[in-house]
Protein backbone atom coordinates (compact mmCIF):
# COMPACT_ATOMS: atom_id res chain seq x y z
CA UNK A 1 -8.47 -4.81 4.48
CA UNK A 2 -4.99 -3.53 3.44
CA UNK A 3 -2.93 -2.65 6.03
CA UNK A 4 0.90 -0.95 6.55
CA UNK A 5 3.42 -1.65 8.51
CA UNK A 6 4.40 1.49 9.42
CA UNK A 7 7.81 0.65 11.54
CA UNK A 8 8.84 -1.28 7.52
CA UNK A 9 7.35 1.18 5.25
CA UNK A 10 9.85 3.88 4.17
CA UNK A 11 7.27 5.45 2.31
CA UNK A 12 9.59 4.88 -1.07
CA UNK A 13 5.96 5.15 -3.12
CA UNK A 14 6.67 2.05 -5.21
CA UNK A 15 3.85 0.41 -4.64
CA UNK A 16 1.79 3.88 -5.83
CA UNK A 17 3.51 3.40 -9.04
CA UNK A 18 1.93 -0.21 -9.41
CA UNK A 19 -1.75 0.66 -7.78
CA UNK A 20 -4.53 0.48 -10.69
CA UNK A 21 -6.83 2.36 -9.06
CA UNK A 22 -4.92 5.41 -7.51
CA UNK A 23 -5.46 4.61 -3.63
CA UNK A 24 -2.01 4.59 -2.23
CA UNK A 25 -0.11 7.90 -1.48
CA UNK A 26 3.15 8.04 -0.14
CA UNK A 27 5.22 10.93 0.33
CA UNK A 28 7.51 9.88 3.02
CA UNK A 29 4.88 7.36 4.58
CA UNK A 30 1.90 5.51 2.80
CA UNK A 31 -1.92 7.11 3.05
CA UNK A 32 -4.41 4.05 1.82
CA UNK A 33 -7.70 5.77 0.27
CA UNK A 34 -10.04 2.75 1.44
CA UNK A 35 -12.60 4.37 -0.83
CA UNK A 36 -10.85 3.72 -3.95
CA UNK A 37 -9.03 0.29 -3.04
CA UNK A 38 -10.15 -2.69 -4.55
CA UNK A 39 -8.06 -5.01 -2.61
CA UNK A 40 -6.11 -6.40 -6.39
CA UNK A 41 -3.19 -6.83 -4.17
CA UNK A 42 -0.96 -5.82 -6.94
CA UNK A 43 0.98 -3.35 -4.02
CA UNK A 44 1.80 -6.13 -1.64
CA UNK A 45 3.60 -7.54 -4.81
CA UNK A 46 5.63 -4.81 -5.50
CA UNK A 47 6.41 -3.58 -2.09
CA UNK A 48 10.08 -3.72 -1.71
CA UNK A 49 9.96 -4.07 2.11
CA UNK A 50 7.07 -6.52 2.31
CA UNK A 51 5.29 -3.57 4.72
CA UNK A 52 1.49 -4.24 2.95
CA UNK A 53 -0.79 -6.83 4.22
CA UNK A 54 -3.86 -7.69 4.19
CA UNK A 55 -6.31 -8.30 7.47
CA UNK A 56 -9.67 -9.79 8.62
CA UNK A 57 -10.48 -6.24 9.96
């Protein structure tokens, strides 16, 4: 599961730029829409502050 760091993220929205299928949202902090994620991991490459991970959960 994709997960933020949310004492990292300053909700820049760079990774929403990169995100193929539209889940991320960030307007001064990041909203994941589970639904839509396909877990490409193409955010956690982008993410200037390294804030996106992914978990076992």
């Amino acid at each position: 599961m994709l997960t933020v760091n949310e004492e990292t993220c300053v909700g820049c929205g760079w990774c929403q730029t990169f995100c193929p299928q539209d889940a991320l949202h960030a307007w001064g902090y990041l909203e994941i829409d589970y639904e839509k994620c396909d877990e490409c991991l193409v955010c956690i490459e982008f993410c200037p502050t390294d804030s996106l991970s992914m978990t076992n959960s």
